[in-house]
ModelCIF file with pLDDT and N, C-alpha, C, O atoms, coordinates in Angstrom:
data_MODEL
#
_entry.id   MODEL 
#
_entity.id                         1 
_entity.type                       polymer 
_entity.pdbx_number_of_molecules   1 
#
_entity_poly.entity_id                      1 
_entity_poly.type                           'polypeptide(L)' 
_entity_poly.nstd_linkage                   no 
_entity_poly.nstd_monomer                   no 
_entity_poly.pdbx_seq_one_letter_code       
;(UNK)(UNK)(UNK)(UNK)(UNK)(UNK)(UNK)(UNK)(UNK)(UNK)(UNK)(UNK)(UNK)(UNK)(UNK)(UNK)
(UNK)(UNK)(UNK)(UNK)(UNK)(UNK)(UNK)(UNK)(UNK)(UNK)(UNK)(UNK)(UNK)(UNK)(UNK)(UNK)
(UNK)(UNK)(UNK)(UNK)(UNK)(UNK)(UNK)(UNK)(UNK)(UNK)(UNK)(UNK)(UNK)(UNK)
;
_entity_poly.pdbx_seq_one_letter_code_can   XXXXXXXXXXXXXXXXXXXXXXXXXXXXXXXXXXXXXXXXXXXXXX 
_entity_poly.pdbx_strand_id                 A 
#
loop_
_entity_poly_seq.entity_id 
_entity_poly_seq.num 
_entity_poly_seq.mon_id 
_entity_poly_seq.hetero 
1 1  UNK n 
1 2  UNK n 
1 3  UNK n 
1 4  UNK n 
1 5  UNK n 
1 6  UNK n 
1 7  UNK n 
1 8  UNK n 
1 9  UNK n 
1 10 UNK n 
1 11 UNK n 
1 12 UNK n 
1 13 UNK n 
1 14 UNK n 
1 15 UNK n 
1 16 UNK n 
1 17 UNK n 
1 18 UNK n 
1 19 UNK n 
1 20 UNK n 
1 21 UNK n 
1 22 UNK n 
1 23 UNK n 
1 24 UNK n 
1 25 UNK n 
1 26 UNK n 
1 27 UNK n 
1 28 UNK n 
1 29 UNK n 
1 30 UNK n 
1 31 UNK n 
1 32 UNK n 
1 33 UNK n 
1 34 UNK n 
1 35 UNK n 
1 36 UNK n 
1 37 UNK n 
1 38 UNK n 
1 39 UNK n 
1 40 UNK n 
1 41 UNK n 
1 42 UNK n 
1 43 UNK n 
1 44 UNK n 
1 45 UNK n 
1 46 UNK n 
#
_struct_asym.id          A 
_struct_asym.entity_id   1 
#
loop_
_ma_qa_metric.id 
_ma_qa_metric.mode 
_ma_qa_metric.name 
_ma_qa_metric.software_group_id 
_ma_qa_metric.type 
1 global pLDDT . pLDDT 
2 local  pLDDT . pLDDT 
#
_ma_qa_metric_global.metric_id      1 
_ma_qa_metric_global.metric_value   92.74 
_ma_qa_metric_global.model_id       1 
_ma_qa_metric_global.ordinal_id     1 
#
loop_
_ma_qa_metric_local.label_asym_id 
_ma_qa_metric_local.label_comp_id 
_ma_qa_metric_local.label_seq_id 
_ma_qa_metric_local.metric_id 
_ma_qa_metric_local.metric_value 
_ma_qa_metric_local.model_id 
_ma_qa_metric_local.ordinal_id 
A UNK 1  2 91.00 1 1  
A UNK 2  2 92.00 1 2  
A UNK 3  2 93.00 1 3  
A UNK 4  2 92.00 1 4  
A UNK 5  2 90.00 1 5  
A UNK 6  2 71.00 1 6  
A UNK 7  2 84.00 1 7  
A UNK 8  2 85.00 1 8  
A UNK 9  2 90.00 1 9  
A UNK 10 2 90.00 1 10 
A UNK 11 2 90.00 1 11 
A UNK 12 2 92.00 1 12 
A UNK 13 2 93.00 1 13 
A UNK 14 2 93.00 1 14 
A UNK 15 2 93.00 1 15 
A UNK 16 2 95.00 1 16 
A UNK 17 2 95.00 1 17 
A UNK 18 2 95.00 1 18 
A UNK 19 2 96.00 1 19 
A UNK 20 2 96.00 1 20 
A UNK 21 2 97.00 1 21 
A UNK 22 2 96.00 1 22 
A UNK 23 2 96.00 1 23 
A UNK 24 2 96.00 1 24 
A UNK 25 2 96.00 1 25 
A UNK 26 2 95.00 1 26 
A UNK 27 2 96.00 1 27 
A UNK 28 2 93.00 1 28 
A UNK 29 2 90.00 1 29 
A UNK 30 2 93.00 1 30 
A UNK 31 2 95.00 1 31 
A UNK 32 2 96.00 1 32 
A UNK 33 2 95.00 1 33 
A UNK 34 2 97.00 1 34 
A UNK 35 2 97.00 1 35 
A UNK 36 2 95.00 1 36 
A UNK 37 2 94.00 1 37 
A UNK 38 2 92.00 1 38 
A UNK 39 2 88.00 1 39 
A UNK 40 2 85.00 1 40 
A UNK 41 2 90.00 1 41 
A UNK 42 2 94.00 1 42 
A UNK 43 2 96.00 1 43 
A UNK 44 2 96.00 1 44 
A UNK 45 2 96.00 1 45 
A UNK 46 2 96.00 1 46 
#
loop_
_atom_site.group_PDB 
_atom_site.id 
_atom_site.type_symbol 
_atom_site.label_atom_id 
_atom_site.label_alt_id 
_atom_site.label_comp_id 
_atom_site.label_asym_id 
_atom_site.label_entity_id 
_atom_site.label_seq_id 
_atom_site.pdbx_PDB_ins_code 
_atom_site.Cartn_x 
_atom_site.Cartn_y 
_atom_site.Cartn_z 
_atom_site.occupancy 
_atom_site.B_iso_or_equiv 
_atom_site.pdbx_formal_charge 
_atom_site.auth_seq_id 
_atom_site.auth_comp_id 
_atom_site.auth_asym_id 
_atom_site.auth_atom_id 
_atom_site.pdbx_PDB_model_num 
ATOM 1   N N  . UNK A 1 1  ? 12.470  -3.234  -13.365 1.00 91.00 ? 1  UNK A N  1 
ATOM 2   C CA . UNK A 1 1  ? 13.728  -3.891  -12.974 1.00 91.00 ? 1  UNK A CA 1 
ATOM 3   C C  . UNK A 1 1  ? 13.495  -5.322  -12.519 1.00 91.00 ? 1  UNK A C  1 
ATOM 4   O O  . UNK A 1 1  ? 14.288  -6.175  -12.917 1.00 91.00 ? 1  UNK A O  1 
ATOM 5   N N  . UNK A 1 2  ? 12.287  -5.741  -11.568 1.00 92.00 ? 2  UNK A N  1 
ATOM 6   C CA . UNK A 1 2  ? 12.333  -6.923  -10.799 1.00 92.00 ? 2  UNK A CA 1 
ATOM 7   C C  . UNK A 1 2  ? 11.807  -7.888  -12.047 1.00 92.00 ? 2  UNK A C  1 
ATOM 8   O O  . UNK A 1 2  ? 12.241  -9.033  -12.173 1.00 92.00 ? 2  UNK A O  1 
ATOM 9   N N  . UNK A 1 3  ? 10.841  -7.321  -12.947 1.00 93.00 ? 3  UNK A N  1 
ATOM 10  C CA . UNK A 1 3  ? 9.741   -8.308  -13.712 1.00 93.00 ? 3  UNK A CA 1 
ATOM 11  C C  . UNK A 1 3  ? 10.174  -8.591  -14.776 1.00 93.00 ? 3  UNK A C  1 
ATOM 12  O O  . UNK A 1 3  ? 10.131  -9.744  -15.207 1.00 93.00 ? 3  UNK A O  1 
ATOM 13  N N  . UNK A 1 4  ? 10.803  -7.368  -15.575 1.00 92.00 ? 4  UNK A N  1 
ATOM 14  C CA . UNK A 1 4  ? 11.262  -7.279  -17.041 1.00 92.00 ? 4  UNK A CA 1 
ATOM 15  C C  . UNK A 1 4  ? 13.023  -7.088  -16.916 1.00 92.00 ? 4  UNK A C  1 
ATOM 16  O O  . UNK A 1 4  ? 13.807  -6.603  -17.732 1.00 92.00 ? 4  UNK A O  1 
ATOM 17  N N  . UNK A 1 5  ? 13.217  -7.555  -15.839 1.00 90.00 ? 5  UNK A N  1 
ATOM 18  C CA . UNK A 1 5  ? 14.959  -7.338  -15.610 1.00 90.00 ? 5  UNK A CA 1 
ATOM 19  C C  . UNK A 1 5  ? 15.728  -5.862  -16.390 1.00 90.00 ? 5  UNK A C  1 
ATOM 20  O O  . UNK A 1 5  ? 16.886  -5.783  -16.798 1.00 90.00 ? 5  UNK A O  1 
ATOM 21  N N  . UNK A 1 6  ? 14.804  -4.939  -16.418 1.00 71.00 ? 6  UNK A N  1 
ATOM 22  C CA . UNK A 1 6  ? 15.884  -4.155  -16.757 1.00 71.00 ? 6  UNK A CA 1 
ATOM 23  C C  . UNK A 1 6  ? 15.473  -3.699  -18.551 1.00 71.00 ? 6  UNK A C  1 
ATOM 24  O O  . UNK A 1 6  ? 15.937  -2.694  -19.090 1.00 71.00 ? 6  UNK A O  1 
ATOM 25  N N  . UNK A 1 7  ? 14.610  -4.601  -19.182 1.00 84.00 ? 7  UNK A N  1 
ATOM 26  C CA . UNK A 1 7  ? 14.328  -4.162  -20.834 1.00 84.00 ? 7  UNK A CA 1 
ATOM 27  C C  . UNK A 1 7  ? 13.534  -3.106  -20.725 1.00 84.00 ? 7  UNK A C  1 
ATOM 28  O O  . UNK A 1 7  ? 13.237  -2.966  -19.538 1.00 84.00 ? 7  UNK A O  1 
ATOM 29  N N  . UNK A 1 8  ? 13.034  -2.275  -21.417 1.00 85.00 ? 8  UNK A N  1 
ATOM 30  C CA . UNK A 1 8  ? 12.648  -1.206  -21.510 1.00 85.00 ? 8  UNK A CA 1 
ATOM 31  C C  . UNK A 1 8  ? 11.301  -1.794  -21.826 1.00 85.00 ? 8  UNK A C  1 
ATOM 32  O O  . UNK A 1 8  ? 11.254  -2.561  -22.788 1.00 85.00 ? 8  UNK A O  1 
ATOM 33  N N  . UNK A 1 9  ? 10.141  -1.529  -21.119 1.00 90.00 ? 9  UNK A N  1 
ATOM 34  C CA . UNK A 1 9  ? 8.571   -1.389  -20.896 1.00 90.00 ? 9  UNK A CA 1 
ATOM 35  C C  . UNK A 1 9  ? 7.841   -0.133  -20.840 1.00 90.00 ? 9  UNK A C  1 
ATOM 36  O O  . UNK A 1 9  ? 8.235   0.918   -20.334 1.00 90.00 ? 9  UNK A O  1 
ATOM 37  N N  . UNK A 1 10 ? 6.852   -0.335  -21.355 1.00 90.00 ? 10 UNK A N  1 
ATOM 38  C CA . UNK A 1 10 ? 6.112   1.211   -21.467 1.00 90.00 ? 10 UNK A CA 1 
ATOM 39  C C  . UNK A 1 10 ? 5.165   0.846   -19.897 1.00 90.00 ? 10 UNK A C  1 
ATOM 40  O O  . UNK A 1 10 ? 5.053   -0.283  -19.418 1.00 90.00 ? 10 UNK A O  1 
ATOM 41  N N  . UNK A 1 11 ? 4.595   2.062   -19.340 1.00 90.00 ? 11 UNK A N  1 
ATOM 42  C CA . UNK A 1 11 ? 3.915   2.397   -18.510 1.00 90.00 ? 11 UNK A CA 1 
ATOM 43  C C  . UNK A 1 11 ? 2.776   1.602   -18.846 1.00 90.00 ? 11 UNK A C  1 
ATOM 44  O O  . UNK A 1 11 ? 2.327   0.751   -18.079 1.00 90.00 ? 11 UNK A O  1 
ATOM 45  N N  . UNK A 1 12 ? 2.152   1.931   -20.309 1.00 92.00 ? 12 UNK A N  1 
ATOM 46  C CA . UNK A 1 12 ? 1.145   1.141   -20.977 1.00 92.00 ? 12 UNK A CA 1 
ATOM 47  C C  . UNK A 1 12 ? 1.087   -0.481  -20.770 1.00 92.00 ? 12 UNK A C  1 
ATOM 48  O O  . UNK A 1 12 ? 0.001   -1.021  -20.558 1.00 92.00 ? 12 UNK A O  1 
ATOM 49  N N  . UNK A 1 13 ? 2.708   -1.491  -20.865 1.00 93.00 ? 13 UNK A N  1 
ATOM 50  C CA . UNK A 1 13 ? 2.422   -2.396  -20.184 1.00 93.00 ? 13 UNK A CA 1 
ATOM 51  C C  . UNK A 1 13 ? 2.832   -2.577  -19.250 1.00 93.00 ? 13 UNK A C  1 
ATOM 52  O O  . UNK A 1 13 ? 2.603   -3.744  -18.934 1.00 93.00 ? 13 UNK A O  1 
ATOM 53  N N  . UNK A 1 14 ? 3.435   -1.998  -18.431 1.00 93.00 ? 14 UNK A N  1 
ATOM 54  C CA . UNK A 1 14 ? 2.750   -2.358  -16.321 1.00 93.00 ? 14 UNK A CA 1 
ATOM 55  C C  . UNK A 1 14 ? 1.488   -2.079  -16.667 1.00 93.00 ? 14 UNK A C  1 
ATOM 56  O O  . UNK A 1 14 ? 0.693   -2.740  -15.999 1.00 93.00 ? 14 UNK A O  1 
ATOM 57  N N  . UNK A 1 15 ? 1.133   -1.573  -17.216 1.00 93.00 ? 15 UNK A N  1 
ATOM 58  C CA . UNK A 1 15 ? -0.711  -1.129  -16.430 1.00 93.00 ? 15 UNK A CA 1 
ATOM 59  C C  . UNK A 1 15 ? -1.230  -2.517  -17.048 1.00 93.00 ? 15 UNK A C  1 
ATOM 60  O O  . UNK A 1 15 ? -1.617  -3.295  -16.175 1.00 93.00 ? 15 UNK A O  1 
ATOM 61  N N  . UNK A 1 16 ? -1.336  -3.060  -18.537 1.00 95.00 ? 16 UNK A N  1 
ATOM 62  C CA . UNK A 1 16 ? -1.755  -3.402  -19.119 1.00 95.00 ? 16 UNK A CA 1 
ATOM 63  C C  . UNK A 1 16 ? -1.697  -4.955  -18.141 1.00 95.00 ? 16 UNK A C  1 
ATOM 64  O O  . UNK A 1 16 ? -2.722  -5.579  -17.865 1.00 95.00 ? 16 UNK A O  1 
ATOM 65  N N  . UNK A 1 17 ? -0.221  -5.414  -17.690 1.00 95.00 ? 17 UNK A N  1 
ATOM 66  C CA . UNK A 1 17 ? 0.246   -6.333  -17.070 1.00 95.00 ? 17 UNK A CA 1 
ATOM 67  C C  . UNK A 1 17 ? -0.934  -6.258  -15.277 1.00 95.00 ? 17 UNK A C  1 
ATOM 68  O O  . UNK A 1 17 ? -1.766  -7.103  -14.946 1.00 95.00 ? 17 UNK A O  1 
ATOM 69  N N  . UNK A 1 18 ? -0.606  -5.157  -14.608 1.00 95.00 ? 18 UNK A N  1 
ATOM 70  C CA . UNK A 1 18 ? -1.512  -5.087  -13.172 1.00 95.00 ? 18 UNK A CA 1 
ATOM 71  C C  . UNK A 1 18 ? -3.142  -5.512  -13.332 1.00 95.00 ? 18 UNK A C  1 
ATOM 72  O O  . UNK A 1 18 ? -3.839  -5.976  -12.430 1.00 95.00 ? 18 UNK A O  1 
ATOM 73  N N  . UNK A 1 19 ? -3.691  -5.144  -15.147 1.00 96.00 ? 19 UNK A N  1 
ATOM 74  C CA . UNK A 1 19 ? -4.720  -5.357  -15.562 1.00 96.00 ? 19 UNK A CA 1 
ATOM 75  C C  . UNK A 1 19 ? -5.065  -6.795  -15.477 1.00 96.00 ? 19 UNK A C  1 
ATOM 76  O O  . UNK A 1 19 ? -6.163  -7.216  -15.111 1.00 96.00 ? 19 UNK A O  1 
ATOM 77  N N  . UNK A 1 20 ? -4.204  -7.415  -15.787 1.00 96.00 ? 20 UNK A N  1 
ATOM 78  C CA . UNK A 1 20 ? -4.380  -8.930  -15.999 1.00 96.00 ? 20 UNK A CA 1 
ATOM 79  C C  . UNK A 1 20 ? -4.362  -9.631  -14.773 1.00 96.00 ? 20 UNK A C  1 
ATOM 80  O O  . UNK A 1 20 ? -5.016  -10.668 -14.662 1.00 96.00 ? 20 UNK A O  1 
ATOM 81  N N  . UNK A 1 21 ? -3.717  -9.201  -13.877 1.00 97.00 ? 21 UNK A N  1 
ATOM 82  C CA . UNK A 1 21 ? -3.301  -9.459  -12.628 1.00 97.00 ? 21 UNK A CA 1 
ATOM 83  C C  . UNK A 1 21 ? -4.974  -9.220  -11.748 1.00 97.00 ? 21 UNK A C  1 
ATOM 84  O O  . UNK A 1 21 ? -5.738  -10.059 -11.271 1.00 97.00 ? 21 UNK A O  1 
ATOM 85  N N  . UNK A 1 22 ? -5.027  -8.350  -11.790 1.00 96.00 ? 22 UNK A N  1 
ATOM 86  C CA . UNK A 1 22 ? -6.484  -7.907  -10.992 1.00 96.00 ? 22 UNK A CA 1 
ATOM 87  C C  . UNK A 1 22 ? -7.291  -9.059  -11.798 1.00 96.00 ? 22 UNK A C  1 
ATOM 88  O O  . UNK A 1 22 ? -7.220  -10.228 -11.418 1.00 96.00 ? 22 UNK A O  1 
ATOM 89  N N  . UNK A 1 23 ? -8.099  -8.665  -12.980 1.00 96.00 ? 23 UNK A N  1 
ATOM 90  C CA . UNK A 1 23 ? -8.543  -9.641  -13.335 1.00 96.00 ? 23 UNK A CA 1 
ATOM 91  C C  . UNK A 1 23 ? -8.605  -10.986 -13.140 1.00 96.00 ? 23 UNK A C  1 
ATOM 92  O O  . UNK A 1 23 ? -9.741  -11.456 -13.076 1.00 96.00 ? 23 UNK A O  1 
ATOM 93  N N  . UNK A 1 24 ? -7.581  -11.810 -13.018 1.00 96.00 ? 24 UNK A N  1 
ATOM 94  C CA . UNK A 1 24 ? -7.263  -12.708 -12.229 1.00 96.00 ? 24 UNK A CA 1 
ATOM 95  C C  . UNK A 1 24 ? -7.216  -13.126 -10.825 1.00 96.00 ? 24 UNK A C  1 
ATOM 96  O O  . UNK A 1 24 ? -7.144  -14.250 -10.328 1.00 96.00 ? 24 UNK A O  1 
ATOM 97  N N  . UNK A 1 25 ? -7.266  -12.136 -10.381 1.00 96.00 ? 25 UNK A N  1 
ATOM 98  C CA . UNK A 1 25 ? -7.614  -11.851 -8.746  1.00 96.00 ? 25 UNK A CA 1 
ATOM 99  C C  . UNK A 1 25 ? -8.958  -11.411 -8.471  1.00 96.00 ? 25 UNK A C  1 
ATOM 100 O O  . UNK A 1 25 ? -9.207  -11.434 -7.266  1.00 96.00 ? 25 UNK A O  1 
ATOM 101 N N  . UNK A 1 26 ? -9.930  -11.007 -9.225  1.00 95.00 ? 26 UNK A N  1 
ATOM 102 C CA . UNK A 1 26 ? -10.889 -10.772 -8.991  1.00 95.00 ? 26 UNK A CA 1 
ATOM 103 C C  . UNK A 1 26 ? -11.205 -9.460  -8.690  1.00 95.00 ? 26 UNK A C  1 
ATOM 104 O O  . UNK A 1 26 ? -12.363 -9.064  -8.553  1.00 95.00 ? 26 UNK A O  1 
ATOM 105 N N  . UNK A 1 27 ? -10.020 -8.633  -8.560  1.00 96.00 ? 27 UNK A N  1 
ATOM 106 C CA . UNK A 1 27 ? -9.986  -7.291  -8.185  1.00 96.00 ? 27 UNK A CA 1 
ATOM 107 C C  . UNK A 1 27 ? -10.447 -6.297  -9.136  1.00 96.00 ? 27 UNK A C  1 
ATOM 108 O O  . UNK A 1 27 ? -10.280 -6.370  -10.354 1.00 96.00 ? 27 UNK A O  1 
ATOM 109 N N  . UNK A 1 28 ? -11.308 -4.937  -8.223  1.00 93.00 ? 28 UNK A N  1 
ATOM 110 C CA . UNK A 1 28 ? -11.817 -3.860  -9.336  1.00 93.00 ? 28 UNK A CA 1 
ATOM 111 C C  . UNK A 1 28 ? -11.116 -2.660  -9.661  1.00 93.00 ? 28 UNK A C  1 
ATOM 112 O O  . UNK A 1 28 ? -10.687 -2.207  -8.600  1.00 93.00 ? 28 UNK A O  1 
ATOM 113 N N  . UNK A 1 29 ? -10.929 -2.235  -10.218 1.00 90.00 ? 29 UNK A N  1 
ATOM 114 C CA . UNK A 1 29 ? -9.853  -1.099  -10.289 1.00 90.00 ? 29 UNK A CA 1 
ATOM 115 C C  . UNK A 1 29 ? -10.781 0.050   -9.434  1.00 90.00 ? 29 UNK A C  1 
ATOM 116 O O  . UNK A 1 29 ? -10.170 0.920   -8.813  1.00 90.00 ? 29 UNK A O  1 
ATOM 117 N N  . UNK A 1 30 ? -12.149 0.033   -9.418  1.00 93.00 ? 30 UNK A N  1 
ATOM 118 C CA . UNK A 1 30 ? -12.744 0.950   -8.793  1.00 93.00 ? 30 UNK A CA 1 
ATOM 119 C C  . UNK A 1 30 ? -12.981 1.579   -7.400  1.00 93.00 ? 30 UNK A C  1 
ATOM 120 O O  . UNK A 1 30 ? -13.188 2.657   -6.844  1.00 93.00 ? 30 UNK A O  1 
ATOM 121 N N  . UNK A 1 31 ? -12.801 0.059   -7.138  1.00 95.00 ? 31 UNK A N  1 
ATOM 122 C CA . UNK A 1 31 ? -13.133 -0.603  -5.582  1.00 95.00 ? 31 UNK A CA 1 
ATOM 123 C C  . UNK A 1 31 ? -12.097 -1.410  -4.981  1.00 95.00 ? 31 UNK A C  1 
ATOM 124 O O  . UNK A 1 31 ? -12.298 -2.103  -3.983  1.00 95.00 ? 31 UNK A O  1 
ATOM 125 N N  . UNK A 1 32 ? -10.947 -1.321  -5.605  1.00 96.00 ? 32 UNK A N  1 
ATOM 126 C CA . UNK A 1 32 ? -9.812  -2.502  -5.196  1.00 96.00 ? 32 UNK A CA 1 
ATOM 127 C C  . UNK A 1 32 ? -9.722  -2.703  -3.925  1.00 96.00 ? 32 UNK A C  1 
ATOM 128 O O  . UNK A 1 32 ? -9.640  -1.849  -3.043  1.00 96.00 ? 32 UNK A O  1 
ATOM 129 N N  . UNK A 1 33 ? -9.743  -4.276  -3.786  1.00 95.00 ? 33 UNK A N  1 
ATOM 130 C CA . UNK A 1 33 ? -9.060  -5.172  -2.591  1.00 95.00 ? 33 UNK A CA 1 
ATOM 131 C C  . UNK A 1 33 ? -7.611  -5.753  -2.280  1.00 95.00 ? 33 UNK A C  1 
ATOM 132 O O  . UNK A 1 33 ? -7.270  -6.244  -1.204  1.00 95.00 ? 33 UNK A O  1 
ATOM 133 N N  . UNK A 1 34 ? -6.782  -5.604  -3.467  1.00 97.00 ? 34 UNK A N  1 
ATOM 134 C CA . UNK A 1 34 ? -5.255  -6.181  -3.775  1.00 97.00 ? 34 UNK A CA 1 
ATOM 135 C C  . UNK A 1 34 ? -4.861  -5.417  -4.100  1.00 97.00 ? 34 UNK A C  1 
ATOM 136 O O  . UNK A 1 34 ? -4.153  -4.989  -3.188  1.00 97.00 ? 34 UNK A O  1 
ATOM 137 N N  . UNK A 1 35 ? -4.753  -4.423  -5.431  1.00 97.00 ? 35 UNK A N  1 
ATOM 138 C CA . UNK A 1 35 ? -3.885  -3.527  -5.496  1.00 97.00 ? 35 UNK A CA 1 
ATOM 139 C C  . UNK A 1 35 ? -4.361  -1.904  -5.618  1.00 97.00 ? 35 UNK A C  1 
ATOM 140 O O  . UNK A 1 35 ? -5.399  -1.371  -6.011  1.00 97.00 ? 35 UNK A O  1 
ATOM 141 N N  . UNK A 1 36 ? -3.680  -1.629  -5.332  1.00 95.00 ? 36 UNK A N  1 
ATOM 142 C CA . UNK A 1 36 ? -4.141  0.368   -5.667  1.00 95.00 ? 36 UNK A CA 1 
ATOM 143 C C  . UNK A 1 36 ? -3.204  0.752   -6.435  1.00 95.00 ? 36 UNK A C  1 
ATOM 144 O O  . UNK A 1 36 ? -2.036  0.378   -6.542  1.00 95.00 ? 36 UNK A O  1 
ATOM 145 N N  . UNK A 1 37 ? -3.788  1.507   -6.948  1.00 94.00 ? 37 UNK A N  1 
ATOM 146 C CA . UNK A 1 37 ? -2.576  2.181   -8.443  1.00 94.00 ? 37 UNK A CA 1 
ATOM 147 C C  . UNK A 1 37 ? -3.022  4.095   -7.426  1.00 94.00 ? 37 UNK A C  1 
ATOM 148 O O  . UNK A 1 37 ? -4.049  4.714   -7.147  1.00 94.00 ? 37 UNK A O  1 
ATOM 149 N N  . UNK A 1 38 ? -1.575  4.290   -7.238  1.00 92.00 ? 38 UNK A N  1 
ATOM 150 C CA . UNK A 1 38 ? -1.203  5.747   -7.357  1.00 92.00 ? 38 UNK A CA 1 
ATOM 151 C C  . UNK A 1 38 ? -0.799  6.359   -8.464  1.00 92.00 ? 38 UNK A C  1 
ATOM 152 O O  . UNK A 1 38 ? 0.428   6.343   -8.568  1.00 92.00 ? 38 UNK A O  1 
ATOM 153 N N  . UNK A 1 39 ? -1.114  6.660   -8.954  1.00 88.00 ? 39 UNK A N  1 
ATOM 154 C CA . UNK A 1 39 ? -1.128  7.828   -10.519 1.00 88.00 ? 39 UNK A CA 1 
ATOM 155 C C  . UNK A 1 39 ? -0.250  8.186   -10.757 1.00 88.00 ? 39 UNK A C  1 
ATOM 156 O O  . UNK A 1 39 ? 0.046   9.289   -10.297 1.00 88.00 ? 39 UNK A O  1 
ATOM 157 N N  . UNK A 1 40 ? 0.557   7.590   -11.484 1.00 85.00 ? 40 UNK A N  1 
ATOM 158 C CA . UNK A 1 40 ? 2.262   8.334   -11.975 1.00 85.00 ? 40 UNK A CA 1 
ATOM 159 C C  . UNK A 1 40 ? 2.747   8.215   -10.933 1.00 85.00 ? 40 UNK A C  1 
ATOM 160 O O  . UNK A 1 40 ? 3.370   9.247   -10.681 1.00 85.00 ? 40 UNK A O  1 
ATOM 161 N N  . UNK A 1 41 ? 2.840   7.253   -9.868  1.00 90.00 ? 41 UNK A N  1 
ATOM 162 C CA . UNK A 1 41 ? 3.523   6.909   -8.873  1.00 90.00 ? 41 UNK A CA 1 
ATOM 163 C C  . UNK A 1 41 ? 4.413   5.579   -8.459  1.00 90.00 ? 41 UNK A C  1 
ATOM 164 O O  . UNK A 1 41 ? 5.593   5.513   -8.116  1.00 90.00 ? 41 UNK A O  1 
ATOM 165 N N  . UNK A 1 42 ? 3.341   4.464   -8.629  1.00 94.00 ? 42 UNK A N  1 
ATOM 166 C CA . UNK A 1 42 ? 3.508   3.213   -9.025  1.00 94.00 ? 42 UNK A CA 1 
ATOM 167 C C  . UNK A 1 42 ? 1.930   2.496   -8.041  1.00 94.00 ? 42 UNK A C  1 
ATOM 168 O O  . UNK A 1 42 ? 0.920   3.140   -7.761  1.00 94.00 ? 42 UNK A O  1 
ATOM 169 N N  . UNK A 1 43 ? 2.190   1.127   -7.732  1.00 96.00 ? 43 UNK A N  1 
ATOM 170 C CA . UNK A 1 43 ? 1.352   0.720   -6.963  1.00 96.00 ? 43 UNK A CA 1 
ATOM 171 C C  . UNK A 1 43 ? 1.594   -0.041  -6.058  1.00 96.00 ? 43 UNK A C  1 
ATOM 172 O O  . UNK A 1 43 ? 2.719   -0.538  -6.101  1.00 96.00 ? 43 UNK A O  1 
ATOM 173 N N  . UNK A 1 44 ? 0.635   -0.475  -4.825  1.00 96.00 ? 44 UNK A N  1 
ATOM 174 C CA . UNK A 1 44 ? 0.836   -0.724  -3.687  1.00 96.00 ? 44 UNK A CA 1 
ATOM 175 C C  . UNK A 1 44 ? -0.211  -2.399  -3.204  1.00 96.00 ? 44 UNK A C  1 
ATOM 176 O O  . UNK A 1 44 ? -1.338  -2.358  -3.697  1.00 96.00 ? 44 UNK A O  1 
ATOM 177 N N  . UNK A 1 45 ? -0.036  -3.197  -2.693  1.00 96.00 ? 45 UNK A N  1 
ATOM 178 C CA . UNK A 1 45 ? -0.653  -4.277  -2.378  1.00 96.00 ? 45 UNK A CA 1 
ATOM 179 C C  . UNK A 1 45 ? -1.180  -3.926  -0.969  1.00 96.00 ? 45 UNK A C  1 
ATOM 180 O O  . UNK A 1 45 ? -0.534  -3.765  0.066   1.00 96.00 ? 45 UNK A O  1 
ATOM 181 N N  . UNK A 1 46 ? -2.892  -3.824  -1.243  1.00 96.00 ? 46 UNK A N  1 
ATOM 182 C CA . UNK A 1 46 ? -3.382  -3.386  -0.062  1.00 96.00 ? 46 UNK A CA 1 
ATOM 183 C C  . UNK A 1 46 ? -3.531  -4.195  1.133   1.00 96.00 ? 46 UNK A C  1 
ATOM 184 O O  . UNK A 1 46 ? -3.989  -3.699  2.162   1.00 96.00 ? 46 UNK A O  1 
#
């Protein structure tokens, strides 16, 4: 709703999109410092 106003996005790109984002932030998906992904939940800015 906030990013893509409302067009229809797959799950595949939020993730694909948070991917780029970390990356850019320096963040690990393993070890994250910025974001955490909850699993079929959404995610959270740590």
């Amino acid at each position: 709703e906030r990013v893509w106003a409302n067009r229809f996005v797959s799950q595949e790109t939020i993730a694909q999109r948070i991917k780029i984002l970390r990356q850019a932030l320096g963040d690990d998906a393993h070890d994250p410092r910025y974001i955490r992904v909850l699993r079929g939940q959404g995610y959270e800015l740590i």
